[in-house]
N, C-alpha and C. Protein backbone atom coordinates (compact mmCIF):
# COMPACT_ATOMS: atom_id res chain seq x y z
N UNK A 1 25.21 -37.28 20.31
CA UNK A 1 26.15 -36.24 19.97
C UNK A 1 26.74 -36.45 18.59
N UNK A 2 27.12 -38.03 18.25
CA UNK A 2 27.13 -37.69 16.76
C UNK A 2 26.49 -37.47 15.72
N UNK A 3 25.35 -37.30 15.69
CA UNK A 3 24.26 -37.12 15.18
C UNK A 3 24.28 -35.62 14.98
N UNK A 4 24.55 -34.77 16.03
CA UNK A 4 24.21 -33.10 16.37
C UNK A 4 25.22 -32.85 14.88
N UNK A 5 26.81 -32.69 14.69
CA UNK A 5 27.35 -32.15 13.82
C UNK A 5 27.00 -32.27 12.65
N UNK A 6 26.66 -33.80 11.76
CA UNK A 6 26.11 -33.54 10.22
C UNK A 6 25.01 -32.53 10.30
N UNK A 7 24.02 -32.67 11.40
CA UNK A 7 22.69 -31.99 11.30
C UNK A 7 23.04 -30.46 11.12
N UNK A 8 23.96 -29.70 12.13
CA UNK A 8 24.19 -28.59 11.68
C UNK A 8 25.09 -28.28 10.38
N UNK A 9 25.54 -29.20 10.16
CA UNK A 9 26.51 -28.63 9.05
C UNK A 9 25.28 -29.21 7.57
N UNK A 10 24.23 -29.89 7.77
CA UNK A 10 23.72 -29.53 6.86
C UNK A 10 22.70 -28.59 6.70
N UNK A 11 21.98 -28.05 7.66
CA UNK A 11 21.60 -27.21 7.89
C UNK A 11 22.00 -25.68 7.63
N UNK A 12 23.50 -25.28 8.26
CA UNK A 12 24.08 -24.31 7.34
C UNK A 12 23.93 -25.00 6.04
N UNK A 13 24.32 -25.70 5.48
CA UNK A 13 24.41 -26.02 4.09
C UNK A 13 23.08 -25.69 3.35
N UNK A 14 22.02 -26.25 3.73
CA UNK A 14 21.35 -25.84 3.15
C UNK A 14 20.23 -24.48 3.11
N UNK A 15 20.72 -23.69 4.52
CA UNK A 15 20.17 -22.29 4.25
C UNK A 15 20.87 -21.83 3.17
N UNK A 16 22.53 -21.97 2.92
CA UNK A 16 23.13 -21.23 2.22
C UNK A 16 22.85 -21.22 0.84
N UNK A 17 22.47 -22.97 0.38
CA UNK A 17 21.50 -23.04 -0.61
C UNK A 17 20.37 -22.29 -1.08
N UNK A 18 19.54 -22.83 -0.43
CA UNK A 18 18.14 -22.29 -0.41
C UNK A 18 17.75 -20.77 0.14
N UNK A 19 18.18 -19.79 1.25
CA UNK A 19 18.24 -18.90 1.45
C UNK A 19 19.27 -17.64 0.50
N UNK A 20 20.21 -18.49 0.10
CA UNK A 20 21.22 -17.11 -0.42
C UNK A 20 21.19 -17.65 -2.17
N UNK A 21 21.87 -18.54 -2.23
CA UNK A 21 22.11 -19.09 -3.29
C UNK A 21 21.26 -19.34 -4.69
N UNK A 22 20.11 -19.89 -4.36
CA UNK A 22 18.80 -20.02 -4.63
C UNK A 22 18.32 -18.83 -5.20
N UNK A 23 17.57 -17.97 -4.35
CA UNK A 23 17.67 -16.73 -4.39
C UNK A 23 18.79 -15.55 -5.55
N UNK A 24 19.65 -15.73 -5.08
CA UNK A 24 20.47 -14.92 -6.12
C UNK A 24 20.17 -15.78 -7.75
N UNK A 25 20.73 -16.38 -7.37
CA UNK A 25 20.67 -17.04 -8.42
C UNK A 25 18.92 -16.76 -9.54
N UNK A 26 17.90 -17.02 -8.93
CA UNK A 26 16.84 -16.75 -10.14
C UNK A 26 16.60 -15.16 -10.18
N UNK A 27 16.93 -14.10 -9.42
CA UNK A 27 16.89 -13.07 -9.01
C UNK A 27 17.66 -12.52 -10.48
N UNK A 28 18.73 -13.33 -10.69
CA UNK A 28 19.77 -12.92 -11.75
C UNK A 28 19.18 -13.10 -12.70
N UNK A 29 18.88 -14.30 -12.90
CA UNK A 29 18.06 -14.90 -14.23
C UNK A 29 17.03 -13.71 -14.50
N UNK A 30 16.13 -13.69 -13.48
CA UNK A 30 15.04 -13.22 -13.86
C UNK A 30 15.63 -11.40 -14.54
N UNK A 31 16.35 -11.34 -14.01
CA UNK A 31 16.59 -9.69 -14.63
C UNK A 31 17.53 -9.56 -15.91
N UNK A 32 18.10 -11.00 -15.75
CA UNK A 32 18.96 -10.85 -17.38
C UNK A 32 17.36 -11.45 -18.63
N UNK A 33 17.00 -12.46 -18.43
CA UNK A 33 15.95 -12.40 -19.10
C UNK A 33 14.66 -11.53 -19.17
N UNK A 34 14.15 -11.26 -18.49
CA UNK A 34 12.64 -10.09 -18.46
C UNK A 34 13.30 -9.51 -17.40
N UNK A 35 13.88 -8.06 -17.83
CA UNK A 35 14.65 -7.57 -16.57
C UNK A 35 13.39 -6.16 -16.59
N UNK A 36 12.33 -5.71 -17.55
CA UNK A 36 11.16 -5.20 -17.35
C UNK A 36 10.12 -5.86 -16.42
N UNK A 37 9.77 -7.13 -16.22
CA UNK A 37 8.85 -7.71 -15.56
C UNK A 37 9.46 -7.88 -13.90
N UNK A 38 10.73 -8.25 -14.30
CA UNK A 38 11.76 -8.34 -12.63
C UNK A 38 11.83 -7.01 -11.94
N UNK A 39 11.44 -5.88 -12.59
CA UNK A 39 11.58 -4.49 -12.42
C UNK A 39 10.40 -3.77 -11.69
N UNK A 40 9.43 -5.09 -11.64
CA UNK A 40 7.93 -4.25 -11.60
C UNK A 40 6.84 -3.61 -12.19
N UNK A 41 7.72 -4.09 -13.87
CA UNK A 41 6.82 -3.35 -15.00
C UNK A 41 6.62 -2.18 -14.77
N UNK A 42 7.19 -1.53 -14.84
CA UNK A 42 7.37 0.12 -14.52
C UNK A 42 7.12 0.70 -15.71
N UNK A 43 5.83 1.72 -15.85
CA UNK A 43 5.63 2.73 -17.18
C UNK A 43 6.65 3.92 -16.65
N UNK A 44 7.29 4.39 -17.96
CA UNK A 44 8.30 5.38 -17.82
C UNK A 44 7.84 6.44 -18.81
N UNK A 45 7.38 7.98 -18.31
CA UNK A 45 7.53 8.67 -19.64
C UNK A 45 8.48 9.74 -19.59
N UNK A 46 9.30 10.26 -20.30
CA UNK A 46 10.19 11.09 -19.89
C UNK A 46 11.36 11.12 -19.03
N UNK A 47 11.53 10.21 -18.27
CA UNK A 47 12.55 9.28 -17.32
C UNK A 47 12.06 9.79 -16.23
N UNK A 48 10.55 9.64 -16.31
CA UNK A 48 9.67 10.00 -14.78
C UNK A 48 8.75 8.42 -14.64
N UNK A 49 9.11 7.49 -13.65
CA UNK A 49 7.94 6.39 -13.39
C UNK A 49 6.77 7.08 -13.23
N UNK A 50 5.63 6.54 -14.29
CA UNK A 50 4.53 7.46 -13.84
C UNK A 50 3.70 6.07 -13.22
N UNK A 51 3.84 4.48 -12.68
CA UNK A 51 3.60 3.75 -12.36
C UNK A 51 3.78 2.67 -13.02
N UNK A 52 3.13 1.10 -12.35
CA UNK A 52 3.54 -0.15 -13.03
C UNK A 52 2.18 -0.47 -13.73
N UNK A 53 2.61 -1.19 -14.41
CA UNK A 53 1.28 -2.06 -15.55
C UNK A 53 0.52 -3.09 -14.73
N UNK A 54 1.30 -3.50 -13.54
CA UNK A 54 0.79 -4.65 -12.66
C UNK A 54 -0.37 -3.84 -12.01
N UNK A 55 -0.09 -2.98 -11.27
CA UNK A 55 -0.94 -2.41 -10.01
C UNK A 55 -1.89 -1.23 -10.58
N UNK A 56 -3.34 -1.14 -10.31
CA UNK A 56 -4.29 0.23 -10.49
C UNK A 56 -3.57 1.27 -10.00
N UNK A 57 -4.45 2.28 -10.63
CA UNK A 57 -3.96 3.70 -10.29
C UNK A 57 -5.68 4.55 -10.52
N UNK A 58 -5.83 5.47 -9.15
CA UNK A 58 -7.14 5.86 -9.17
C UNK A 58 -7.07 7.36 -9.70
N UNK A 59 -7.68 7.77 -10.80
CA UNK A 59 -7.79 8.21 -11.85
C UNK A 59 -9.77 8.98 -11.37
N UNK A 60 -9.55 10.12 -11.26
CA UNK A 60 -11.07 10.90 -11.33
C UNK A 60 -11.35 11.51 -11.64
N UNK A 61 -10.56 12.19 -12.40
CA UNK A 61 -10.57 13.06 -13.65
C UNK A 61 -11.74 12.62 -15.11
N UNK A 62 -12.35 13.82 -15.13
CA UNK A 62 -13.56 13.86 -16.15
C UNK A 62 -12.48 13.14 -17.78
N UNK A 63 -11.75 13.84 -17.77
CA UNK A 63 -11.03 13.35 -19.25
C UNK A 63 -10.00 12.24 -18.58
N UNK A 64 -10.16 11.35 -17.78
CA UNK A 64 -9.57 10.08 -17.76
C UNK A 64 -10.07 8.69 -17.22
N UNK A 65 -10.04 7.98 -18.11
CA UNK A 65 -10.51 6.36 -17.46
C UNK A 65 -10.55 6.10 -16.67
N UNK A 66 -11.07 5.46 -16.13
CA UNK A 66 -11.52 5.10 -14.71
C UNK A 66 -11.07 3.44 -14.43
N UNK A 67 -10.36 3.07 -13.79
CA UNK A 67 -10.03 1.50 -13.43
C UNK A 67 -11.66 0.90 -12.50
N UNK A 68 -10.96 -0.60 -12.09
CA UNK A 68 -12.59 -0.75 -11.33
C UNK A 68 -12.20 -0.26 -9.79
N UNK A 69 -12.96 -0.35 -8.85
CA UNK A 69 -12.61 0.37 -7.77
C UNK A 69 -11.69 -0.37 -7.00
N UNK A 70 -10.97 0.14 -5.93
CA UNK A 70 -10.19 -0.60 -5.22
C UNK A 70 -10.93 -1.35 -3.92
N UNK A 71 -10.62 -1.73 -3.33
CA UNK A 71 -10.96 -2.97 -1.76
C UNK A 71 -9.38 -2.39 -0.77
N UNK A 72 -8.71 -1.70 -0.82
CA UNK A 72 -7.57 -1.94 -0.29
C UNK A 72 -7.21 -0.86 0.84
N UNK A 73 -8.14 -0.54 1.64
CA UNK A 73 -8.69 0.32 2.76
C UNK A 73 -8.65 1.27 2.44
N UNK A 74 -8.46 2.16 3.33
CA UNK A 74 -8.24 3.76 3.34
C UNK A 74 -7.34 4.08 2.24
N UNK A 75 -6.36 4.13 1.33
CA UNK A 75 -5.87 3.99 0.05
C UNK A 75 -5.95 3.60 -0.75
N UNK A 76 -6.79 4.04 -1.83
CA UNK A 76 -6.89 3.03 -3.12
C UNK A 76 -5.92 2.78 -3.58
N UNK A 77 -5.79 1.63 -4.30
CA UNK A 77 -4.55 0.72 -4.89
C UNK A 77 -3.56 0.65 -3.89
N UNK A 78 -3.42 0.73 -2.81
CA UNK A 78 -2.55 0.52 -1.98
C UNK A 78 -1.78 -0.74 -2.32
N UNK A 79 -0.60 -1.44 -2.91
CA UNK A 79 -0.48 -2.59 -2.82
C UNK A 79 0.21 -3.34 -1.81
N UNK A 80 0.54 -2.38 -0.58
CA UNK A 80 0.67 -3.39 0.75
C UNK A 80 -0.71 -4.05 1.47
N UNK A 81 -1.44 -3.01 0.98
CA UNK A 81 -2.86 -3.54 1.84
C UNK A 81 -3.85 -4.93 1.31
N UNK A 82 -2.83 -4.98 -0.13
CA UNK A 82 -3.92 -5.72 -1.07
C UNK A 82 -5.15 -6.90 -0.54
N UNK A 83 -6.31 -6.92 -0.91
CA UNK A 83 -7.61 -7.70 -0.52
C UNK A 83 -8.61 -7.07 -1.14
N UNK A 84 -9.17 -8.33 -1.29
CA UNK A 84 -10.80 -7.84 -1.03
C UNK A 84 -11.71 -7.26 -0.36
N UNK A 85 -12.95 -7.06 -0.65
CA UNK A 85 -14.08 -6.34 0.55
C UNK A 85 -14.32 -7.12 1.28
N UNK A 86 -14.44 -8.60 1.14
CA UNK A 86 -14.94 -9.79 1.99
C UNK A 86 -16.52 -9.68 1.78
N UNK A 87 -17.13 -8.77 1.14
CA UNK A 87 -18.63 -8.81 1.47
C UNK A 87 -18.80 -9.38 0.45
N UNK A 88 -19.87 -10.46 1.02
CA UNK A 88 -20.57 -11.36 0.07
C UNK A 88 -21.54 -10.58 -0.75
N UNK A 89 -22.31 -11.46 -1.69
CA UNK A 89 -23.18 -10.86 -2.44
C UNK A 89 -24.24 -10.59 -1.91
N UNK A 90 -24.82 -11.24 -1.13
CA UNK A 90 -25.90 -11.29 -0.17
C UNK A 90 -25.54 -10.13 0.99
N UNK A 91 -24.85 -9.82 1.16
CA UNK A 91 -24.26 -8.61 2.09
C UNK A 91 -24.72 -7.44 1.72
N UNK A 92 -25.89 -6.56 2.70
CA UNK A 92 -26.27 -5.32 2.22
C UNK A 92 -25.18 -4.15 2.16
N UNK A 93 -24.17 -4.44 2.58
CA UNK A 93 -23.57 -3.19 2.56
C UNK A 93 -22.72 -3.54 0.87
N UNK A 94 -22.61 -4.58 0.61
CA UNK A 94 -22.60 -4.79 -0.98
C UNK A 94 -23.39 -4.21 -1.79
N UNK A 95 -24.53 -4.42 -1.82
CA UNK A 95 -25.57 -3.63 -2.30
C UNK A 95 -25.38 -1.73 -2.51
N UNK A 96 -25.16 -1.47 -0.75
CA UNK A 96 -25.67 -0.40 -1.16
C UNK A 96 -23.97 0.22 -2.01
N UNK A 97 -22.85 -0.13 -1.45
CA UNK A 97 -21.78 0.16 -2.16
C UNK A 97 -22.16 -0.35 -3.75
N UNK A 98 -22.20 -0.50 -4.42
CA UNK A 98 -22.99 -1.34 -5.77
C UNK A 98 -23.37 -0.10 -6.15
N UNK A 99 -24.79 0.03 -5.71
CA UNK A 99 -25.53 1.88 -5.82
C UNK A 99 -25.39 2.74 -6.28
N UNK A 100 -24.10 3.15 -4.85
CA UNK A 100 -23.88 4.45 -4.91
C UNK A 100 -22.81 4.51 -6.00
N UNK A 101 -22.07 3.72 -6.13
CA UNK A 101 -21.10 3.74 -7.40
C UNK A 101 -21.56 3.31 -8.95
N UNK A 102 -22.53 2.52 -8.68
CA UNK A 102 -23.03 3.38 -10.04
C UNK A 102 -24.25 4.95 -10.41
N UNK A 103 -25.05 4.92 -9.42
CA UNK A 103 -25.24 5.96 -9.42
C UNK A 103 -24.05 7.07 -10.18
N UNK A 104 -22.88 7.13 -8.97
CA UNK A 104 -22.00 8.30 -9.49
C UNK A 104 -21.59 8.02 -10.95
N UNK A 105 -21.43 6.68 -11.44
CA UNK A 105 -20.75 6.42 -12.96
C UNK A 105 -22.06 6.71 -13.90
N UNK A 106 -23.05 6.70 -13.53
CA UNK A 106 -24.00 7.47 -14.45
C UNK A 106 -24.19 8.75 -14.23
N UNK A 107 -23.77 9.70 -13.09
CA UNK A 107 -24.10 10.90 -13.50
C UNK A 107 -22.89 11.47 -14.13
N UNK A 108 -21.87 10.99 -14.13
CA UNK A 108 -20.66 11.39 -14.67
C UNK A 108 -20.61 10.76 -16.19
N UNK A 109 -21.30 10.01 -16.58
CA UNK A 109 -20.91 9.84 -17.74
C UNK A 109 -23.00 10.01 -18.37
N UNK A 110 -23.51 11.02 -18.43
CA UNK A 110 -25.01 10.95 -18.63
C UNK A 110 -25.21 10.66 -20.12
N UNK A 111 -24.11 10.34 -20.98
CA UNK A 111 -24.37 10.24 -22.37
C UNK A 111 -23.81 8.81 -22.45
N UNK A 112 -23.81 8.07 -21.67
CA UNK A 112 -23.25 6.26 -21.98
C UNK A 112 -24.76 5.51 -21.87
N UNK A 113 -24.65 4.46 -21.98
CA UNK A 113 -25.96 3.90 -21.92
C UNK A 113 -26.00 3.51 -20.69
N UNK A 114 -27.31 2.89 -20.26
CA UNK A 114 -27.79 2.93 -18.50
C UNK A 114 -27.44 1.97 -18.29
N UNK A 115 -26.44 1.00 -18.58
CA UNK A 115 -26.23 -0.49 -17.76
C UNK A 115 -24.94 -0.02 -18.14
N UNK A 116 -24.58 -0.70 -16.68
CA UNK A 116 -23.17 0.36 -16.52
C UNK A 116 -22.32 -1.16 -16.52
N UNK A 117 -21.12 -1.25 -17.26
CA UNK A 117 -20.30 -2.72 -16.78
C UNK A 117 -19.56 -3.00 -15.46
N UNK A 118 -20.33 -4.35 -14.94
CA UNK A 118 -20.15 -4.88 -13.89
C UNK A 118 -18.74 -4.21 -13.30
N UNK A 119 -17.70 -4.34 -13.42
CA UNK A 119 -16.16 -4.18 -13.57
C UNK A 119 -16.03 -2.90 -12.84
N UNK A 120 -17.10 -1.94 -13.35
CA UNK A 120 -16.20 -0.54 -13.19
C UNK A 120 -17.29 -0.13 -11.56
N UNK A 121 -18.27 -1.18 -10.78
CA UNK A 121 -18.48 -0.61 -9.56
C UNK A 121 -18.46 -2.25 -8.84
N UNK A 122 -17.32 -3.24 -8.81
CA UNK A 122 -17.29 -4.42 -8.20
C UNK A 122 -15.64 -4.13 -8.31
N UNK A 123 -14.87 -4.32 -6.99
CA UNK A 123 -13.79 -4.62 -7.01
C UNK A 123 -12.82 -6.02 -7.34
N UNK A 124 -11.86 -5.98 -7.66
CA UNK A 124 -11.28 -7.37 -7.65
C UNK A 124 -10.67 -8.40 -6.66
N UNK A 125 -10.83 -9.28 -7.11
CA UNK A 125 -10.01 -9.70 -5.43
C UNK A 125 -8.82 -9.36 -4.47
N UNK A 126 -8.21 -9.19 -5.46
CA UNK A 126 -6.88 -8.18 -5.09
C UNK A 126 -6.87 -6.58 -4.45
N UNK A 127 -8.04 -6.62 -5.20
CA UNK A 127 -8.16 -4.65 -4.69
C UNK A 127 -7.30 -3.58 -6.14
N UNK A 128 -6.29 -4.43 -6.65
CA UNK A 128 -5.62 -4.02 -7.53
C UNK A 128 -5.01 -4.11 -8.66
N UNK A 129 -6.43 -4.25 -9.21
CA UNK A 129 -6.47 -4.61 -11.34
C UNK A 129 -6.21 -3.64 -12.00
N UNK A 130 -5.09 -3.67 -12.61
CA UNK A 130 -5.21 -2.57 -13.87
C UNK A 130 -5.91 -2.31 -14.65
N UNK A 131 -6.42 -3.65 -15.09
CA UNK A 131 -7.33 -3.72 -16.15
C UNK A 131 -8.68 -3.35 -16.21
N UNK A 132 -9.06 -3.52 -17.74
CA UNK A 132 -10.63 -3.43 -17.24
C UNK A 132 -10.88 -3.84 -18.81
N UNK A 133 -12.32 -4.60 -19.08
CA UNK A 133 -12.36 -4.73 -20.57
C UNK A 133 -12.68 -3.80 -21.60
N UNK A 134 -12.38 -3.93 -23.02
CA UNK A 134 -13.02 -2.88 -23.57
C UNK A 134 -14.12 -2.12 -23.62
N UNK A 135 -15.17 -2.92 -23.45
CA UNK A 135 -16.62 -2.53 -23.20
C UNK A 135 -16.94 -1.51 -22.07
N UNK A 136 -15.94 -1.75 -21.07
CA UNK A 136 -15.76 -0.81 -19.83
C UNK A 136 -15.34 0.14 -20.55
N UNK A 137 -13.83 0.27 -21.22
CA UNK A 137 -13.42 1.60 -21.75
C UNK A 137 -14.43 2.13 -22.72
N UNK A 138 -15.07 1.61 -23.43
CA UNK A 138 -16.03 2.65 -24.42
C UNK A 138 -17.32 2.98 -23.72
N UNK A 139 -17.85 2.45 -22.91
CA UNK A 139 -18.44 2.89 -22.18
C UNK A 139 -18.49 4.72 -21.36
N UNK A 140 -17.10 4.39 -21.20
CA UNK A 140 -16.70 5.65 -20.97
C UNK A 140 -15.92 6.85 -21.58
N UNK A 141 -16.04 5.91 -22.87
CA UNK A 141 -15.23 7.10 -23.57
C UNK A 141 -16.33 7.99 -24.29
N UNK A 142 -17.41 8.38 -24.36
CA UNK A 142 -18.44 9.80 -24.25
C UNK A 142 -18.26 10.70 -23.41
N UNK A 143 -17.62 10.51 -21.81
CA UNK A 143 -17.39 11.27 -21.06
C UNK A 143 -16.04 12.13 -21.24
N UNK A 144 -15.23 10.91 -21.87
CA UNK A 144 -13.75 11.10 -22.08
C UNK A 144 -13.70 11.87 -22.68
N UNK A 145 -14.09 11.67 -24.16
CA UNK A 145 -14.13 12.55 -25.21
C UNK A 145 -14.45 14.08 -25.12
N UNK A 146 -15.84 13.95 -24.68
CA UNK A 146 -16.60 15.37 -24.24
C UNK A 146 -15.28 16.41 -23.33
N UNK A 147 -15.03 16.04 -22.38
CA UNK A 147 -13.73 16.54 -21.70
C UNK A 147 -13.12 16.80 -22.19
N UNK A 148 -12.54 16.03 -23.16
CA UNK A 148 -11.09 16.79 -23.60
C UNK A 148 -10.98 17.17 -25.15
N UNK A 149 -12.41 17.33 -25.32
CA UNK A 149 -12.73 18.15 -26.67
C UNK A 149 -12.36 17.20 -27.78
N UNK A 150 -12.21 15.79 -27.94
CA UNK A 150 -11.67 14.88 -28.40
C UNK A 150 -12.97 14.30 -29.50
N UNK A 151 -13.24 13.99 -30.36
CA UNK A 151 -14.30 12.97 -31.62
C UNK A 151 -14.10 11.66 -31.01
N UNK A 152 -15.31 11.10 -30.53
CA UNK A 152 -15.67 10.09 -30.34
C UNK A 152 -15.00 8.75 -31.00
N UNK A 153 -14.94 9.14 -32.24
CA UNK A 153 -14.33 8.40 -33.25
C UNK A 153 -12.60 8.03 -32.82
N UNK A 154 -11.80 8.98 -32.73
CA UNK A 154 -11.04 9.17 -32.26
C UNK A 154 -10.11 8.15 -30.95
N UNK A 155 -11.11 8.41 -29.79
CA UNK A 155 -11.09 8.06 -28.26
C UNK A 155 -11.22 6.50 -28.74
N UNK A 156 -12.31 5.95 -29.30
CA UNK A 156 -12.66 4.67 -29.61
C UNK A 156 -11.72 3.51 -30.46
N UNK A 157 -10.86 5.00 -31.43
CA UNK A 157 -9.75 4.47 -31.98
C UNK A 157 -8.51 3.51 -31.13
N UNK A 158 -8.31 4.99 -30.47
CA UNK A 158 -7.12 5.01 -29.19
C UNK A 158 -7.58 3.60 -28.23
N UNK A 159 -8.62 3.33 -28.05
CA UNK A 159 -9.10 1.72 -27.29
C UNK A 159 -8.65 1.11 -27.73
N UNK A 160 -9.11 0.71 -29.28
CA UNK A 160 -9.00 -0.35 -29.98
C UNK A 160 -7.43 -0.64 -29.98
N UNK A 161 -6.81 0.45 -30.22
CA UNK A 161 -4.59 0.42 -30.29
C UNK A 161 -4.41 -0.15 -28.92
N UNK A 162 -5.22 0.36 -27.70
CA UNK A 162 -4.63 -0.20 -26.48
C UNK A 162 -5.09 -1.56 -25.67
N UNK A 163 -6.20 -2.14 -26.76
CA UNK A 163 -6.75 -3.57 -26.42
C UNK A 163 -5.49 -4.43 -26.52
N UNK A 164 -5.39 -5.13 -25.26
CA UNK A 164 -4.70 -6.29 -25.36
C UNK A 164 -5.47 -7.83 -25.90
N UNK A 165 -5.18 -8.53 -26.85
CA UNK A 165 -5.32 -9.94 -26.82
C UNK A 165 -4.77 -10.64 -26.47
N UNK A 166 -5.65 -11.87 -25.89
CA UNK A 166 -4.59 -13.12 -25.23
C UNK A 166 -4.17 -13.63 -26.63
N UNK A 167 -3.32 -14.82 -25.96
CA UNK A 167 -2.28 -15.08 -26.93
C UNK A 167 -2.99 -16.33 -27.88
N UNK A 168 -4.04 -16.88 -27.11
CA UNK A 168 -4.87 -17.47 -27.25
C UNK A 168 -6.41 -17.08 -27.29
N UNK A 169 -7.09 -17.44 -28.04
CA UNK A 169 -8.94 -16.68 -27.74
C UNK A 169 -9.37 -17.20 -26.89
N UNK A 170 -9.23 -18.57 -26.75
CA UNK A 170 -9.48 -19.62 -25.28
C UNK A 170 -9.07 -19.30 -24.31
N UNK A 171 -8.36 -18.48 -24.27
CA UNK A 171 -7.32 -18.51 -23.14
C UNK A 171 -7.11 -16.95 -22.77
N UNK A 172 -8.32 -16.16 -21.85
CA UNK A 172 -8.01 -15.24 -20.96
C UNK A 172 -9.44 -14.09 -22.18
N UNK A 173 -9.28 -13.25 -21.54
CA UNK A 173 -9.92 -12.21 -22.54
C UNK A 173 -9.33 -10.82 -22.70
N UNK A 174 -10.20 -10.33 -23.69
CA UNK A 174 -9.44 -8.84 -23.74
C UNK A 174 -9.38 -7.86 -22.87
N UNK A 175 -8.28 -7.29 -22.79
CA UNK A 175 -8.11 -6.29 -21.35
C UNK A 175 -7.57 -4.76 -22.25
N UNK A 176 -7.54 -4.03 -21.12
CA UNK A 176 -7.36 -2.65 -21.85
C UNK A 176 -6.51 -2.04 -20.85
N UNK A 177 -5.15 -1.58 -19.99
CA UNK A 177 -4.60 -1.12 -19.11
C UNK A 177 -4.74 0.13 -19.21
N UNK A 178 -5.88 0.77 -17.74
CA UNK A 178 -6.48 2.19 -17.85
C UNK A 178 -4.92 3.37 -17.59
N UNK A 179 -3.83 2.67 -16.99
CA UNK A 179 -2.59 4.14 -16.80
C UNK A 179 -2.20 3.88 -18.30
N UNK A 180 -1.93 3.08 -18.94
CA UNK A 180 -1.48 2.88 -20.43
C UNK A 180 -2.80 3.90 -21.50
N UNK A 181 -3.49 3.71 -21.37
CA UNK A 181 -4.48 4.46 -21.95
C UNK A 181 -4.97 5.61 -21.19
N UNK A 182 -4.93 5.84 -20.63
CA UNK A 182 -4.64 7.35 -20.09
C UNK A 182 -3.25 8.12 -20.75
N UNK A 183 -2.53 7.68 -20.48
CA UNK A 183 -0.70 7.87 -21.06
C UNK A 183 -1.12 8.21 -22.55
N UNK A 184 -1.28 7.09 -23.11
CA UNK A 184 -1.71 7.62 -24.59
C UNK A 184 -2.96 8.43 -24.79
N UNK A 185 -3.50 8.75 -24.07
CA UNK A 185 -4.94 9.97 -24.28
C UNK A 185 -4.16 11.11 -24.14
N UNK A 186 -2.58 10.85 -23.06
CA UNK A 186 -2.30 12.68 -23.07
C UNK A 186 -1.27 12.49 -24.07
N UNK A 187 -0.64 11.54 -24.80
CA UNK A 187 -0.19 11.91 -25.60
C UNK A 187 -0.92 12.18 -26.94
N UNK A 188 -1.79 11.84 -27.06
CA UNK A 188 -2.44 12.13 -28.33
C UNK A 188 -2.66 13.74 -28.35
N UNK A 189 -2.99 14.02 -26.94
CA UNK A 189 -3.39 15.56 -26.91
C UNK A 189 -2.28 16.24 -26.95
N UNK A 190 -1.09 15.39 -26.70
CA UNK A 190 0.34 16.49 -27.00
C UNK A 190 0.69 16.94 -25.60
């Protein structure tokens, strides 16, 4: 029995720590320092969230980029559902999903060249990449362009402004965020 009282009283003690305290405490931090990243990275245009920079957004529109596909069931980009397909490579239903999605990315884009990048018919592990590399975006920007009456020259420009570099060359590669470049495709068009 003497034993029972420190145990609970440190026990409250240290939920109050670690459960409340803890908690508030980097919760604060984190929003007085990157209070955009603590936020969810939220794109804003007009004081309308049109989504976050973290999570895909499925996009099928002839005049807009295409992210890589989602894994995240019956909802693409769902980010409660987030996962993978689980299908291995050796898995025919990999295959034929493989296929049929590029199939469709070549008839939709019939003026890109015939090797289509890996990225834009293989999901991520998550189910929910924003990204995709440049080579993916120009790939598709013949389709883009054509759509929205846009010079090639142009569309290819607008990539190059929305390529991200790592901070390092060693360290990560170039990415391109397809709602960020979409965003700026309709603003370019006004």
């Amino acid at each position: 029995m003497s034993q029972l009282r420190p145990a609970i009283v440190l026990l409250i003690l240290l939920t109050l720590l670690t459960g409340g305290l803890y908690p508030l405490l980097t919760t604060g931090l984190a929003q007085w320092w990157f209070p955009a990243q603590a936020s969810g990275s939220l794109i804003e245009r007009q004081g309308e969230v049109r989504g976050s920079a973290l999570i895909g957004q499925a996009f099928s529109q002839p005049g807009h980029f295409q992210g890589r596909p989602s894994a995240t069931g019956d909802a693409p980009y769902n980010a409660l559902a987030s996962s993978g397909s689980n299908l291995a490579a050796s898995n025919p239903a990999l295959d034929k999903a493989v296929a049929a999605r590029v199939a469709a990315l070549r008839a939709a884009n019939p003026q890109a060249p015939a090797t289509v990048p890996v990225e834009l018919v293989t999901a991520s592990a998550s189910g929910l990449d924003p990204d995709i590399s440049p080579e993916a975006a120009r790939w598709q920007a013949p389709r883009v362009a054509a759509a929205r009456h846009l010079a090639l020259s142009d569309v290819e420009a607008l990539i190059a402004r929305q390529t991200q570099r790592p901070l390092l060359p060693f360290i990560g590669e170039e990415t391109v965020n397809v709602l960020r470049l979409n965003l700026a495709l309709d603003n370019l068009q006004g």
